[in-house]
N, C-alpha and C. Protein backbone atom coordinates (compact mmCIF):
# COMPACT_ATOMS: atom_id res chain seq x y z
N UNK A 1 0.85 -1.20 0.00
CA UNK A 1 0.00 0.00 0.00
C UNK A 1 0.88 1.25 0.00
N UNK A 2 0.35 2.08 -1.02
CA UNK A 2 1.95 3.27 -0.98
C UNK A 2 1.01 4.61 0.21
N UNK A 3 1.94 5.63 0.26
CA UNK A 3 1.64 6.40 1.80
C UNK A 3 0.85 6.90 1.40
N UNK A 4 -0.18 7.31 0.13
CA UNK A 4 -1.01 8.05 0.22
C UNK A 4 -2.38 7.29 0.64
N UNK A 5 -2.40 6.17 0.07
CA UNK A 5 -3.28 5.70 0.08
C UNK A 5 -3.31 5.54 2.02
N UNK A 6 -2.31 4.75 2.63
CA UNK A 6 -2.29 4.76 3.43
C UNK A 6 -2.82 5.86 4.93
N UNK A 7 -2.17 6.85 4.08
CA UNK A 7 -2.42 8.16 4.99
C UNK A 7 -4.11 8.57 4.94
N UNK A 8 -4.69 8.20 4.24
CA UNK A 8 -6.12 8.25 3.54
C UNK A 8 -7.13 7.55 4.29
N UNK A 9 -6.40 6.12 4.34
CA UNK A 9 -7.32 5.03 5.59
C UNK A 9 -7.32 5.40 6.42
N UNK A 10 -5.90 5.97 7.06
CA UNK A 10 -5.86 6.41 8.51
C UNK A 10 -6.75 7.28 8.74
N UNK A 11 -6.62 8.50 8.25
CA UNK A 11 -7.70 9.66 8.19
C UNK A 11 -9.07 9.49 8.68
N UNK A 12 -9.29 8.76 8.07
CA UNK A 12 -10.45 8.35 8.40
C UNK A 12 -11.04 8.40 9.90
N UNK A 13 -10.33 7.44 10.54
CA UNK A 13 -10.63 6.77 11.81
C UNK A 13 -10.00 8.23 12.94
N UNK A 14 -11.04 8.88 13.16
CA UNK A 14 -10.97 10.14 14.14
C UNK A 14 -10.31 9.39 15.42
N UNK A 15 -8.81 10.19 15.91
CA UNK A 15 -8.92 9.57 17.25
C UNK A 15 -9.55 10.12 18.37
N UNK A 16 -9.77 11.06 18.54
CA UNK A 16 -10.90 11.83 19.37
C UNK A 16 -12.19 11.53 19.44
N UNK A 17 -12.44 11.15 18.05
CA UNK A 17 -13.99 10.64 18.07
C UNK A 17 -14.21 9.42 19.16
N UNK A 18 -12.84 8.28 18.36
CA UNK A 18 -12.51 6.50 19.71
C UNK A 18 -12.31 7.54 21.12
N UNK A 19 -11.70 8.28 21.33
CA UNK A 19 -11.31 8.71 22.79
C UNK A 19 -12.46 8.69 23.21
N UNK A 20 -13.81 9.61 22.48
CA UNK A 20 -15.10 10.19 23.60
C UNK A 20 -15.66 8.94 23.57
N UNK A 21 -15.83 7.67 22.44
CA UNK A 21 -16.50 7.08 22.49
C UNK A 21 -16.00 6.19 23.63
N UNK A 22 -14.88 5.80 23.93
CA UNK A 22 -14.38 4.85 24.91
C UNK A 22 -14.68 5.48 26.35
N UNK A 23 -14.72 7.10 26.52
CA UNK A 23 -15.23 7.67 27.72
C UNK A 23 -16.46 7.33 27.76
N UNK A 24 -17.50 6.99 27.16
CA UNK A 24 -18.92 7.32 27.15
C UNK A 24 -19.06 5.41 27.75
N UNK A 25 -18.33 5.17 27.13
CA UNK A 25 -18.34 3.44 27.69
C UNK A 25 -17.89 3.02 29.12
N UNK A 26 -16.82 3.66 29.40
CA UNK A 26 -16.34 3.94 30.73
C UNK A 26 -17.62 4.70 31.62
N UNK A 27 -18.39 5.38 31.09
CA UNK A 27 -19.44 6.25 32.27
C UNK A 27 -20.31 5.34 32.22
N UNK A 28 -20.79 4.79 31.57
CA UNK A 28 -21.93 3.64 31.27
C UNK A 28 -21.06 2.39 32.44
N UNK A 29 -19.79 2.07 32.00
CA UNK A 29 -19.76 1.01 33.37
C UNK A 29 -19.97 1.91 34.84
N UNK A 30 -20.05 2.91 34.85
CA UNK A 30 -20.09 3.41 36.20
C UNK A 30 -19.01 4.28 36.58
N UNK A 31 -18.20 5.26 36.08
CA UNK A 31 -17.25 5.74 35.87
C UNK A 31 -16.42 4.98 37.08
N UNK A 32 -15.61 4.06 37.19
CA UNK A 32 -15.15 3.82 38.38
C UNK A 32 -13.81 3.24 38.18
N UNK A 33 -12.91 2.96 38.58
CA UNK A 33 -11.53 2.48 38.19
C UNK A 33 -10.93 2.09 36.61
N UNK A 34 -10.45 2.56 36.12
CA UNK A 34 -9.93 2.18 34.90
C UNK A 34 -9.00 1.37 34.52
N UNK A 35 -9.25 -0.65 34.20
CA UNK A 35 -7.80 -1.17 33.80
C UNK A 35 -6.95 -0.70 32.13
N UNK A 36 -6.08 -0.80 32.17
CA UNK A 36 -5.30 -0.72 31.01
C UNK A 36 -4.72 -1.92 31.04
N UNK A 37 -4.90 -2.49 29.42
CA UNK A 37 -3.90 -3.83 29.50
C UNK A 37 -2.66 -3.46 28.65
N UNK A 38 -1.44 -3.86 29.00
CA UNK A 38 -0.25 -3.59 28.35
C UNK A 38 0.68 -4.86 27.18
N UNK A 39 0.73 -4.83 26.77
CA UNK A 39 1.44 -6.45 26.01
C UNK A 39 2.85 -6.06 25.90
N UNK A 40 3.16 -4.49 25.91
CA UNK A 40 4.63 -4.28 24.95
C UNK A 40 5.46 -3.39 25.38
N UNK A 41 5.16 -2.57 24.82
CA UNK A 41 5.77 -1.38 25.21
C UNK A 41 5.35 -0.63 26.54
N UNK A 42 3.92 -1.04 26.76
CA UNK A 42 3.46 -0.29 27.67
C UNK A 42 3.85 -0.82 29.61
N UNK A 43 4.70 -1.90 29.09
CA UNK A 43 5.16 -2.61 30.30
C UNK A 43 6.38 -2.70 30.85
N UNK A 44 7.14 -1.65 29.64
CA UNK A 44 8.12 -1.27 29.94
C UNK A 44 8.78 0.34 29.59
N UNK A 45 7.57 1.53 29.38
CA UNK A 45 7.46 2.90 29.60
C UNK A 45 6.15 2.99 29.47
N UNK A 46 5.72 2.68 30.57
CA UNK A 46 3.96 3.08 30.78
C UNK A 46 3.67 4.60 30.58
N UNK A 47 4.26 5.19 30.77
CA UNK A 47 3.88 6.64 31.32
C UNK A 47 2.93 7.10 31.58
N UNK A 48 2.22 6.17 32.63
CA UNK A 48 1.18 7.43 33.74
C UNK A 48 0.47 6.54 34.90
N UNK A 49 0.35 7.32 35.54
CA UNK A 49 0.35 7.12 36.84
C UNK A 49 -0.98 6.30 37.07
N UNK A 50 -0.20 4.78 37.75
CA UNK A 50 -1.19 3.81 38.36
C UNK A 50 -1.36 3.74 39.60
N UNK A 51 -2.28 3.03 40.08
CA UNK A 51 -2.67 3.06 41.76
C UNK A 51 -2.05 1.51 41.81
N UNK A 52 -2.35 0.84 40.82
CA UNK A 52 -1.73 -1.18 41.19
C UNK A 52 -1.62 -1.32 39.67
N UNK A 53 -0.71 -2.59 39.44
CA UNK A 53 -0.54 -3.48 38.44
C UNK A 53 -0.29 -4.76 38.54
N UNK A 54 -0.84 -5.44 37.61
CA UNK A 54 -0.97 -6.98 38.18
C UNK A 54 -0.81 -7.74 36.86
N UNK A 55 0.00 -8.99 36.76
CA UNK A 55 0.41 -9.74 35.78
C UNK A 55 -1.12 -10.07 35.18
N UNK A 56 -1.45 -10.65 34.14
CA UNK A 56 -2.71 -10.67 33.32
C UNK A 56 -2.44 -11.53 32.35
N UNK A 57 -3.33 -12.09 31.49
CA UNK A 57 -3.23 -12.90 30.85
C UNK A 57 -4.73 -12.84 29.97
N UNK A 58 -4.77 -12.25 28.47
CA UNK A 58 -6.00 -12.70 27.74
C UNK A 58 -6.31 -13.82 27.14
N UNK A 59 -7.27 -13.82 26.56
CA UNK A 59 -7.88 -14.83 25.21
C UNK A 59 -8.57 -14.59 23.63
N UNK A 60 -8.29 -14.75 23.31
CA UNK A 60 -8.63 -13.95 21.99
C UNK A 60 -7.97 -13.58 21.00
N UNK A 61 -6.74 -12.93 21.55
CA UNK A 61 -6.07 -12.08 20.76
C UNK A 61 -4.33 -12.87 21.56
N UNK A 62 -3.17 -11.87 20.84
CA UNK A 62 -2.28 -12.79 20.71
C UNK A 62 -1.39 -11.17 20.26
N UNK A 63 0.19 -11.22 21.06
CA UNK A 63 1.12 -10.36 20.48
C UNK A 63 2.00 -10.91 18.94
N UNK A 64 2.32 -9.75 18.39
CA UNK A 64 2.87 -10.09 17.10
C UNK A 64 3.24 -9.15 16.30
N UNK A 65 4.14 -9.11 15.91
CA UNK A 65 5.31 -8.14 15.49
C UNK A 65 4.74 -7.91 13.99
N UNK A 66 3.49 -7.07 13.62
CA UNK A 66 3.20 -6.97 12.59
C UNK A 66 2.43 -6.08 12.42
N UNK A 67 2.82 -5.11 12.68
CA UNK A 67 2.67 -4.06 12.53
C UNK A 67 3.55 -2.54 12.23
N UNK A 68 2.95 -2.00 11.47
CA UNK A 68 4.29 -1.33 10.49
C UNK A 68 4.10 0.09 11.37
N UNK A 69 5.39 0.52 11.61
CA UNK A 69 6.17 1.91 12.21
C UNK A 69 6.62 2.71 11.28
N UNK A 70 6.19 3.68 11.02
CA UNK A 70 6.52 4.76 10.08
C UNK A 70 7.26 6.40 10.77
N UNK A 71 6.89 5.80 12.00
CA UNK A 71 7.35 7.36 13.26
C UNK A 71 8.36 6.51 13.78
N UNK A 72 7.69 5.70 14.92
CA UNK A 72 8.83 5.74 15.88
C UNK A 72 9.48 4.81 16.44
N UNK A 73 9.60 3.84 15.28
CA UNK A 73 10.84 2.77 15.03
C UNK A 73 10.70 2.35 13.45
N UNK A 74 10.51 3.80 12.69
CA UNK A 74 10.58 3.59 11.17
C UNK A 74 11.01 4.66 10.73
N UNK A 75 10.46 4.90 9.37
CA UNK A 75 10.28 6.29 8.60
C UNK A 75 9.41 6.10 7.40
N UNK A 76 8.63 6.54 6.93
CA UNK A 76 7.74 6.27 5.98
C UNK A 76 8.21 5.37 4.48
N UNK A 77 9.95 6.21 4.57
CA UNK A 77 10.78 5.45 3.39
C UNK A 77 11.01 3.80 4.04
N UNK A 78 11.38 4.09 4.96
CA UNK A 78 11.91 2.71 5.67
C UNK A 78 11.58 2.20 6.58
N UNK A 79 10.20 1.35 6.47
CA UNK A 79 9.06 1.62 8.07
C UNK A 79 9.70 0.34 8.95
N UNK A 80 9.32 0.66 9.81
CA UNK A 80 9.76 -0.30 10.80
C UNK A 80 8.40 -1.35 11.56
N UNK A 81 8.55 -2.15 12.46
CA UNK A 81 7.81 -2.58 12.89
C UNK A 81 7.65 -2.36 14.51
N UNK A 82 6.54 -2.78 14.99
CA UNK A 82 6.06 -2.84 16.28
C UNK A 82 5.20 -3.56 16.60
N UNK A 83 4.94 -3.78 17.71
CA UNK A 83 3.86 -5.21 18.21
C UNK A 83 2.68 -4.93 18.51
N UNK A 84 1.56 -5.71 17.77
CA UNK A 84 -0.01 -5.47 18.00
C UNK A 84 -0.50 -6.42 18.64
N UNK A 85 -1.57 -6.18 18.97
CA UNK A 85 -2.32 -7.37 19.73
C UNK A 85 -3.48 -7.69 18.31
N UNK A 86 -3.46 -8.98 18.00
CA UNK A 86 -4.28 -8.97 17.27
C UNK A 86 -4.81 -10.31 17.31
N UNK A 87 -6.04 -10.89 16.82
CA UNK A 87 -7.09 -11.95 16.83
C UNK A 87 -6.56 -13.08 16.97
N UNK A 88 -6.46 -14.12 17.39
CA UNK A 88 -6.24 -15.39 17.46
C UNK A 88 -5.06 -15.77 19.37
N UNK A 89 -5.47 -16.75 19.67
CA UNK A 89 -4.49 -17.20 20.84
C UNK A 89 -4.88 -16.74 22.10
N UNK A 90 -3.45 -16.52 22.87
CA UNK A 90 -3.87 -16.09 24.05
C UNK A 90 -2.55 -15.09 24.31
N UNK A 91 -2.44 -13.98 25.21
CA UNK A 91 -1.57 -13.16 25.58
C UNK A 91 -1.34 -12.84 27.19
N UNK A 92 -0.23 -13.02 27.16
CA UNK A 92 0.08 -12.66 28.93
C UNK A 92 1.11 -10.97 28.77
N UNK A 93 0.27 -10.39 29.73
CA UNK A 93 0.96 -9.22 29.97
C UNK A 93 0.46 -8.40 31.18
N UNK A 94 0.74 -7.36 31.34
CA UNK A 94 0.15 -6.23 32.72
C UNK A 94 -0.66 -5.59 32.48
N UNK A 95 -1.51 -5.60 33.97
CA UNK A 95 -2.93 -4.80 33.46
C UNK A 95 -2.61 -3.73 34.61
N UNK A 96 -3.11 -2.17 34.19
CA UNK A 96 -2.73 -1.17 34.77
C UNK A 96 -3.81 -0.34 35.40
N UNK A 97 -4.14 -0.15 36.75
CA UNK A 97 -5.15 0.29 37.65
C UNK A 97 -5.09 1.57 37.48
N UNK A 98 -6.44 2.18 36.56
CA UNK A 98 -5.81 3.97 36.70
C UNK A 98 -7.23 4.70 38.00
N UNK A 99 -6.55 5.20 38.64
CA UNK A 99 -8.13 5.50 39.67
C UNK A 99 -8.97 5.99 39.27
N UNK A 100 -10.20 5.96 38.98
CA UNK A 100 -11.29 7.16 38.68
C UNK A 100 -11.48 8.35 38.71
N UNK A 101 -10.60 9.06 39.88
CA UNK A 101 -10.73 10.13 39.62
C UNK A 101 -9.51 10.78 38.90
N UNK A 102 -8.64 10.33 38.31
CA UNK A 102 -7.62 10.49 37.02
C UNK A 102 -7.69 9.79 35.85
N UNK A 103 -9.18 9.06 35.59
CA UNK A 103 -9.01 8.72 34.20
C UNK A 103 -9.41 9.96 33.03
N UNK A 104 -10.13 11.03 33.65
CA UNK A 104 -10.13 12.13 32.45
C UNK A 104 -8.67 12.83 32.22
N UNK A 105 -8.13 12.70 33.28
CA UNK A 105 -6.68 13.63 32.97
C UNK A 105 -5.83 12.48 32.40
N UNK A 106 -5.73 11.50 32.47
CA UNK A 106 -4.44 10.62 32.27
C UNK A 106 -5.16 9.12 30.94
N UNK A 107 -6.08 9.32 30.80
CA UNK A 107 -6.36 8.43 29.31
C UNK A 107 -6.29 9.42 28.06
N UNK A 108 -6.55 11.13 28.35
CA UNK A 108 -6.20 11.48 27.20
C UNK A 108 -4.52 11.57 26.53
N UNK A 109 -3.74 11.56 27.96
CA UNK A 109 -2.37 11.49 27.78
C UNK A 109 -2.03 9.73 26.93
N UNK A 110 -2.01 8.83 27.38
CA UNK A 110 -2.47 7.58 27.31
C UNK A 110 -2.83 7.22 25.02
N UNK A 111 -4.25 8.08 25.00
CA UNK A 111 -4.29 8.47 23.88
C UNK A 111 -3.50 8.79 22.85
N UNK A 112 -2.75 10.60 23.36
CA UNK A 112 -2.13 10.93 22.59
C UNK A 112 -0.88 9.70 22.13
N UNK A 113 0.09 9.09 23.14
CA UNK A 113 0.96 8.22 23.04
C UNK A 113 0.20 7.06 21.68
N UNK A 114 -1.03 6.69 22.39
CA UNK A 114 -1.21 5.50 21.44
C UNK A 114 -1.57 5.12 20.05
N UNK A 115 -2.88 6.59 19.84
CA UNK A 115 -3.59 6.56 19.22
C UNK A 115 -3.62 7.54 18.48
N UNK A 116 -2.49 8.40 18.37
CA UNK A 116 -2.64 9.66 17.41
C UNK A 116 -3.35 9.55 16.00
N UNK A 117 -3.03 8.40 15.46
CA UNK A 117 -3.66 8.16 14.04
C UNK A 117 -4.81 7.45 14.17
N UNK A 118 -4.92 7.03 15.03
CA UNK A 118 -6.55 5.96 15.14
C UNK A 118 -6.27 5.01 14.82
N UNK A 119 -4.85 4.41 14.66
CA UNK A 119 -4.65 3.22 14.24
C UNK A 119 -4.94 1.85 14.83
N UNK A 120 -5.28 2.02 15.97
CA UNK A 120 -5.80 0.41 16.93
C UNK A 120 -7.33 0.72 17.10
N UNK A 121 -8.19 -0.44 17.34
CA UNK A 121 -9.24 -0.84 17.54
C UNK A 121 -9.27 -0.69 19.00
N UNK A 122 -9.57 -0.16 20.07
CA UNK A 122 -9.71 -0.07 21.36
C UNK A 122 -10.82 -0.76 21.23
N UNK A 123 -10.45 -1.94 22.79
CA UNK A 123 -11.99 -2.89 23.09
C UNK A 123 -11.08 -2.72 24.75
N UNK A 124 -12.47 -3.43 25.27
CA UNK A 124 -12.72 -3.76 26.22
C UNK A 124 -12.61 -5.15 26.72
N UNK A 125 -11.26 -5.95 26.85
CA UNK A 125 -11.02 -7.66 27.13
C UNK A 125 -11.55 -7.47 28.27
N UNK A 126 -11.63 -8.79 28.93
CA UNK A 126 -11.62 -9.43 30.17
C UNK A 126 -10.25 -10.72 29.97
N UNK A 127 -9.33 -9.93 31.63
CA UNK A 127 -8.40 -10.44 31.76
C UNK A 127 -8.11 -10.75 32.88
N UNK A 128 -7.26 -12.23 33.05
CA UNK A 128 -7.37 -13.18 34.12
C UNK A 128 -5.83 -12.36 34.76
N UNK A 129 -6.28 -12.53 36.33
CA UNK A 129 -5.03 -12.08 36.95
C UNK A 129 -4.92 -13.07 37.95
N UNK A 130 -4.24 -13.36 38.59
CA UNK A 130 -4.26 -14.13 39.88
C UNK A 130 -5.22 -14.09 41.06
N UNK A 131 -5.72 -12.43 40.86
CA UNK A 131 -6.44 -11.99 42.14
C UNK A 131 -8.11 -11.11 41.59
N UNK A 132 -8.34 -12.10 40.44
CA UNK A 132 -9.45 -12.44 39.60
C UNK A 132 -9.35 -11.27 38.79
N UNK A 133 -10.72 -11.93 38.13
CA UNK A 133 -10.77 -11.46 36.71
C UNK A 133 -11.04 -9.58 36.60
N UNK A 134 -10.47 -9.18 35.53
CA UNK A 134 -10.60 -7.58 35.49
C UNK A 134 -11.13 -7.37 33.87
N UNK A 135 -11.75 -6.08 33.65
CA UNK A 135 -12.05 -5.85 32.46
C UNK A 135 -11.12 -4.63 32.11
N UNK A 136 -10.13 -4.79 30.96
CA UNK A 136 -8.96 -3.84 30.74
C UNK A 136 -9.59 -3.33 29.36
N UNK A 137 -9.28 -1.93 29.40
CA UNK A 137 -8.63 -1.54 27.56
C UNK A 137 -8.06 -1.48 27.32
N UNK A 138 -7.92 -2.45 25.54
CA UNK A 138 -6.79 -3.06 25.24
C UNK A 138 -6.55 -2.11 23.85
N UNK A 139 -5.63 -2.37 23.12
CA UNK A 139 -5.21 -1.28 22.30
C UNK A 139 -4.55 -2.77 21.20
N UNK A 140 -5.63 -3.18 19.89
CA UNK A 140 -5.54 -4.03 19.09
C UNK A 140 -5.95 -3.57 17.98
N UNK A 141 -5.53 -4.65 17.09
CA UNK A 141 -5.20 -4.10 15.59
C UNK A 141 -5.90 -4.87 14.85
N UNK A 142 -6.85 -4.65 13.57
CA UNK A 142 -7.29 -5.58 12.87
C UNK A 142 -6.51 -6.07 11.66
N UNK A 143 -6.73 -7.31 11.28
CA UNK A 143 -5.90 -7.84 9.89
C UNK A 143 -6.26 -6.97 8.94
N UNK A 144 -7.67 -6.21 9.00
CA UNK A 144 -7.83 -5.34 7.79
C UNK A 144 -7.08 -4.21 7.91
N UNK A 145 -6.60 -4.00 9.17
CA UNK A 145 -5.68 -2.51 8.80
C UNK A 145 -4.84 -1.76 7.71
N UNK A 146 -4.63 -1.21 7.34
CA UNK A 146 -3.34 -0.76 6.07
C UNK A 146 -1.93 -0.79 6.82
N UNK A 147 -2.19 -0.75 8.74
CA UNK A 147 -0.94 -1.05 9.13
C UNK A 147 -0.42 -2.09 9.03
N UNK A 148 -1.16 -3.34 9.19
CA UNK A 148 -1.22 -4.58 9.11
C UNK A 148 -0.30 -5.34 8.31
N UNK A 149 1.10 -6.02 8.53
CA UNK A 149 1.54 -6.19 7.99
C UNK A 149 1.68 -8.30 7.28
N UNK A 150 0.89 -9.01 7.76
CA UNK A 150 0.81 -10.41 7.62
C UNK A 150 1.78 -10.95 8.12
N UNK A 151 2.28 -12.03 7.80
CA UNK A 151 3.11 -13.32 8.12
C UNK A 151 4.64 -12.24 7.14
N UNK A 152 5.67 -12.01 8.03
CA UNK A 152 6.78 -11.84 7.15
C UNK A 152 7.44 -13.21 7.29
N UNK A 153 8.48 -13.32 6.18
CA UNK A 153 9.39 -14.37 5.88
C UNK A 153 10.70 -13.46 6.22
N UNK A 154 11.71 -14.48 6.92
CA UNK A 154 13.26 -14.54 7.92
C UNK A 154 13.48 -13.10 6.90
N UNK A 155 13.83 -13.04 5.48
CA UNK A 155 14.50 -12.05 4.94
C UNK A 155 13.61 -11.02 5.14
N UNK A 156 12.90 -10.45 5.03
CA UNK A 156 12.01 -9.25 5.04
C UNK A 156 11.95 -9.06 6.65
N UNK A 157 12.15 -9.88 7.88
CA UNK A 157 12.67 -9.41 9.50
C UNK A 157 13.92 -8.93 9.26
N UNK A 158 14.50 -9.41 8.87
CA UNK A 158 16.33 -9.33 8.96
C UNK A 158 16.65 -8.00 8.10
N UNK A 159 15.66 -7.86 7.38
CA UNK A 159 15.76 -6.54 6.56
C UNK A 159 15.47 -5.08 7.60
N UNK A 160 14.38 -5.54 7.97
CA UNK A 160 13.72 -4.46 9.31
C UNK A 160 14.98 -4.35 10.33
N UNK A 161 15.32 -5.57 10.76
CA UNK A 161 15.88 -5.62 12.42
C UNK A 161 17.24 -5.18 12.09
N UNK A 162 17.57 -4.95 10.94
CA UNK A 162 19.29 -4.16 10.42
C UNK A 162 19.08 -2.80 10.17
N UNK A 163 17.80 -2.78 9.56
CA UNK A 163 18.07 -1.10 8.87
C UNK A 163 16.83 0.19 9.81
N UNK A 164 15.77 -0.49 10.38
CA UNK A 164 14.66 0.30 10.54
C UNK A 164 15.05 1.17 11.51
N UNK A 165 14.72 2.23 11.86
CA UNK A 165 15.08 3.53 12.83
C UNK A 165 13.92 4.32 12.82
N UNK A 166 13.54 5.05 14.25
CA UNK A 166 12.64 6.06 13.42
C UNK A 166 12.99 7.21 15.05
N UNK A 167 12.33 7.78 15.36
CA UNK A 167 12.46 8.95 16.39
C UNK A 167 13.09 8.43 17.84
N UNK A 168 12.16 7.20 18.34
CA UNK A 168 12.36 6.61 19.51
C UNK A 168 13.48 4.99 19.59
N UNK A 169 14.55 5.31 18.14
CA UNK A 169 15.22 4.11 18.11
C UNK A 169 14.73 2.78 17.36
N UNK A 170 15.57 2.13 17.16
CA UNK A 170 15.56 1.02 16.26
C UNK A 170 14.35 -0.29 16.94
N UNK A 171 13.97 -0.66 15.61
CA UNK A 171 12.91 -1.86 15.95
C UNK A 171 13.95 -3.06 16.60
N UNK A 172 14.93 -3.32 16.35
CA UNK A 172 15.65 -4.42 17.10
C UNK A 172 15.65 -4.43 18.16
N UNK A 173 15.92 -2.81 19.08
CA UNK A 173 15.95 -1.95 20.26
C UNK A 173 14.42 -2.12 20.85
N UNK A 174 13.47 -2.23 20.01
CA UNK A 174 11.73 -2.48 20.48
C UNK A 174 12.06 -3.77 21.21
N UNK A 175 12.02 -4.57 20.45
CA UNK A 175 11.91 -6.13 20.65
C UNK A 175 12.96 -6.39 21.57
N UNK A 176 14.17 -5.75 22.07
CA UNK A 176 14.99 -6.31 22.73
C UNK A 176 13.94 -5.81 24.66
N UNK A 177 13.67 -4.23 24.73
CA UNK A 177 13.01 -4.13 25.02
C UNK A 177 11.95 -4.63 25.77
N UNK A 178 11.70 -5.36 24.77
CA UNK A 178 9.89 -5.85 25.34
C UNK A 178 10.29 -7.41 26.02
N UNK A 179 11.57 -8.36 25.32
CA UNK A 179 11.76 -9.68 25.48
C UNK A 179 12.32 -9.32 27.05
N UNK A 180 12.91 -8.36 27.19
CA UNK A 180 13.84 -7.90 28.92
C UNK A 180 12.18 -7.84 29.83
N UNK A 181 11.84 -7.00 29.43
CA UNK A 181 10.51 -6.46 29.88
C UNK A 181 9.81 -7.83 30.75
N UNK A 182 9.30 -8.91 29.50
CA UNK A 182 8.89 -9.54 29.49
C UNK A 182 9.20 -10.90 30.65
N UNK A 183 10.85 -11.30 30.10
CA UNK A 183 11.67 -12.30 31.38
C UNK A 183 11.34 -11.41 32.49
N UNK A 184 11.53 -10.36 32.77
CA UNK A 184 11.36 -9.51 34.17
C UNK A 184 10.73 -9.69 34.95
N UNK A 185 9.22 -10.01 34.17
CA UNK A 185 8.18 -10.16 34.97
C UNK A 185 7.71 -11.72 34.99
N UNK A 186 8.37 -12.64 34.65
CA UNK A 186 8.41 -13.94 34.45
C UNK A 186 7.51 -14.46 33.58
N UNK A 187 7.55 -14.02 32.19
CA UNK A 187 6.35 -14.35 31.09
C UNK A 187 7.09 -14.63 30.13
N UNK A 188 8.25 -14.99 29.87
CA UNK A 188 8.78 -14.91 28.20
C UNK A 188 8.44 -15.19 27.55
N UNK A 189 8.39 -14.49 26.38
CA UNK A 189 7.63 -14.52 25.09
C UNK A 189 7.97 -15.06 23.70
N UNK A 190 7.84 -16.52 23.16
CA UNK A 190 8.66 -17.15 22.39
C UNK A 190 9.25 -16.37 21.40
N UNK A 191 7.99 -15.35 20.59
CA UNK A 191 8.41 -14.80 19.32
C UNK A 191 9.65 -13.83 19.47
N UNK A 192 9.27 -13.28 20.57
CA UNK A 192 10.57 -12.22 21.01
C UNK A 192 11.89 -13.17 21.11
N UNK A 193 11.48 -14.08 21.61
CA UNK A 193 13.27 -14.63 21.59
C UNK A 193 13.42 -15.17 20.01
N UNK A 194 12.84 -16.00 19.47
CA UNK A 194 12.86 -16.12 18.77
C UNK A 194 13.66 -15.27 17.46
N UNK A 195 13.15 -13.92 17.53
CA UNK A 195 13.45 -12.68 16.82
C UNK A 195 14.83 -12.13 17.36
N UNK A 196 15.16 -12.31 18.38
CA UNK A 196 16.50 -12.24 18.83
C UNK A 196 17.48 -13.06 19.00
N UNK A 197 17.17 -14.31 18.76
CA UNK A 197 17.76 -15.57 18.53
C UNK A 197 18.21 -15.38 16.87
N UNK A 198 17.61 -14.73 16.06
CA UNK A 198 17.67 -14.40 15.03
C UNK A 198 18.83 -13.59 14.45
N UNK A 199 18.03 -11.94 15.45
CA UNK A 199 19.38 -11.38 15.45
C UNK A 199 20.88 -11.34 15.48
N UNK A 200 20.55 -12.84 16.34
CA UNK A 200 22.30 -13.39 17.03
C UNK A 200 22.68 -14.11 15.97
N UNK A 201 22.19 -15.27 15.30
CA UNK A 201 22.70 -15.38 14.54
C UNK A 201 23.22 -14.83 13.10
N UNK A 202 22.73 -13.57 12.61
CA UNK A 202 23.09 -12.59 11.73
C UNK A 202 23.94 -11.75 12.65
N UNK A 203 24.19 -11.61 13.62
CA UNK A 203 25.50 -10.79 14.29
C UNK A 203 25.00 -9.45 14.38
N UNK A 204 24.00 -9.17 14.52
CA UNK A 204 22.76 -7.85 14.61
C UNK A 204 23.28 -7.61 15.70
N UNK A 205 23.21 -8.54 16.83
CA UNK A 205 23.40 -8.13 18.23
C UNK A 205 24.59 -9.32 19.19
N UNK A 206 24.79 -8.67 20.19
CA UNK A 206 26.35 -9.60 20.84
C UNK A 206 24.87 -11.18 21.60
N UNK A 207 25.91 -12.50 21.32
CA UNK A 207 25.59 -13.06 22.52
C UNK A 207 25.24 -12.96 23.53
N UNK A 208 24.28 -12.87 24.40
CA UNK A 208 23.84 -12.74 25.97
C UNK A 208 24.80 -14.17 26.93
């Protein structure tokens, strides 16, 4: 898909419009505690202020490095990738307690970070924690997206994980990232090693 077209789909999808609509859903549950679920990035620079966080685990949906970065581990010439949550499996990650009386100040911040283009589908999972079940918003991607990038093959990763860059550092630097992130909190995540198991053997990155 070339950028115009691209830039065109995006357009579309108001993110302000998803913001009020996801508030109006939030007042309808009762305006009362807000979870956030995290899979990636958000579990290792959340930026904003929680009251608790608790390991989590969905169904449904599934992390996966397929999704195309054009800002900020790309450039429109040379996009990069980043990790979506998208349809199929199951996902373990952190779910983030925002209090009620800071979800108007701190989901529009939240927003701006996530959703500047409208590019994710915001829903509402239900996610298993140890100390029961919570209902989080999750920040997922559909296969129909124009971000959407399918099944890549070893050469077209190895192409990304050598050359991609964009404002906030290299996609290799994402994924290394998220796999630390991830062992940290005792969840490792095959594809991530996998993808860095990769790296190592193309000499991308030193032995651990």
């Amino acid at each position: 898909m070339n950028e115009a077209v691209l830039h065109e789909a995006l357009r579309l999808r108001d993110p302000a419009a998803l913001l009020a609509q996801v508030l109006r859903q939030w007042e309808d549950f009762g305006r009362g505690d807000l979870w956030v679920f995290g899979y990636a990035s958000l579990i290792w620079r959340p930026e904003f202020e929680a009251e608790e966080s608790r390991q989590a685990q969905v169904f449904g949906y599934h992390r996966a490095l397929r999704m195309r970065s054009r800002i900020n581990r790309g450039t429109p010439e040379r996009p990069g990738l980043v990790y979506a949550l998208v349809p199929g499996g199951c996902c373990r990650g952190v779910v983030y307690r925002l209090a009620a009386g800071r979800v108007e100040e701190e989901l529009p911040r939240l927003w701006a970070r996530e959703m500047p283009t409208g590019v994710y589908d915001p829903r509402w999972l239900r996610c298993a924690t140890a100390q029961g079940p919570v209902r989080a918003l999750a920040f997922t991607l559909s296969r129909r997206s124009p971000a959407y990038t399918g099944q890549l093959n070893e050469d077209e990763l190895l192409e990304v994980l050598r050359h991609a860059r964009g404002c906030f550092g290299t996609t290799l630097e994402y994924v290394h990232l998220t796999a630390t992130a991830l062992r940290r909190h005792g969840m490792p995540d095959r594809e991530s090693e996998r993808l860095l198991a990769l790296a190592r053997r193309h000499r991308l990155i030193d032995r651990e």
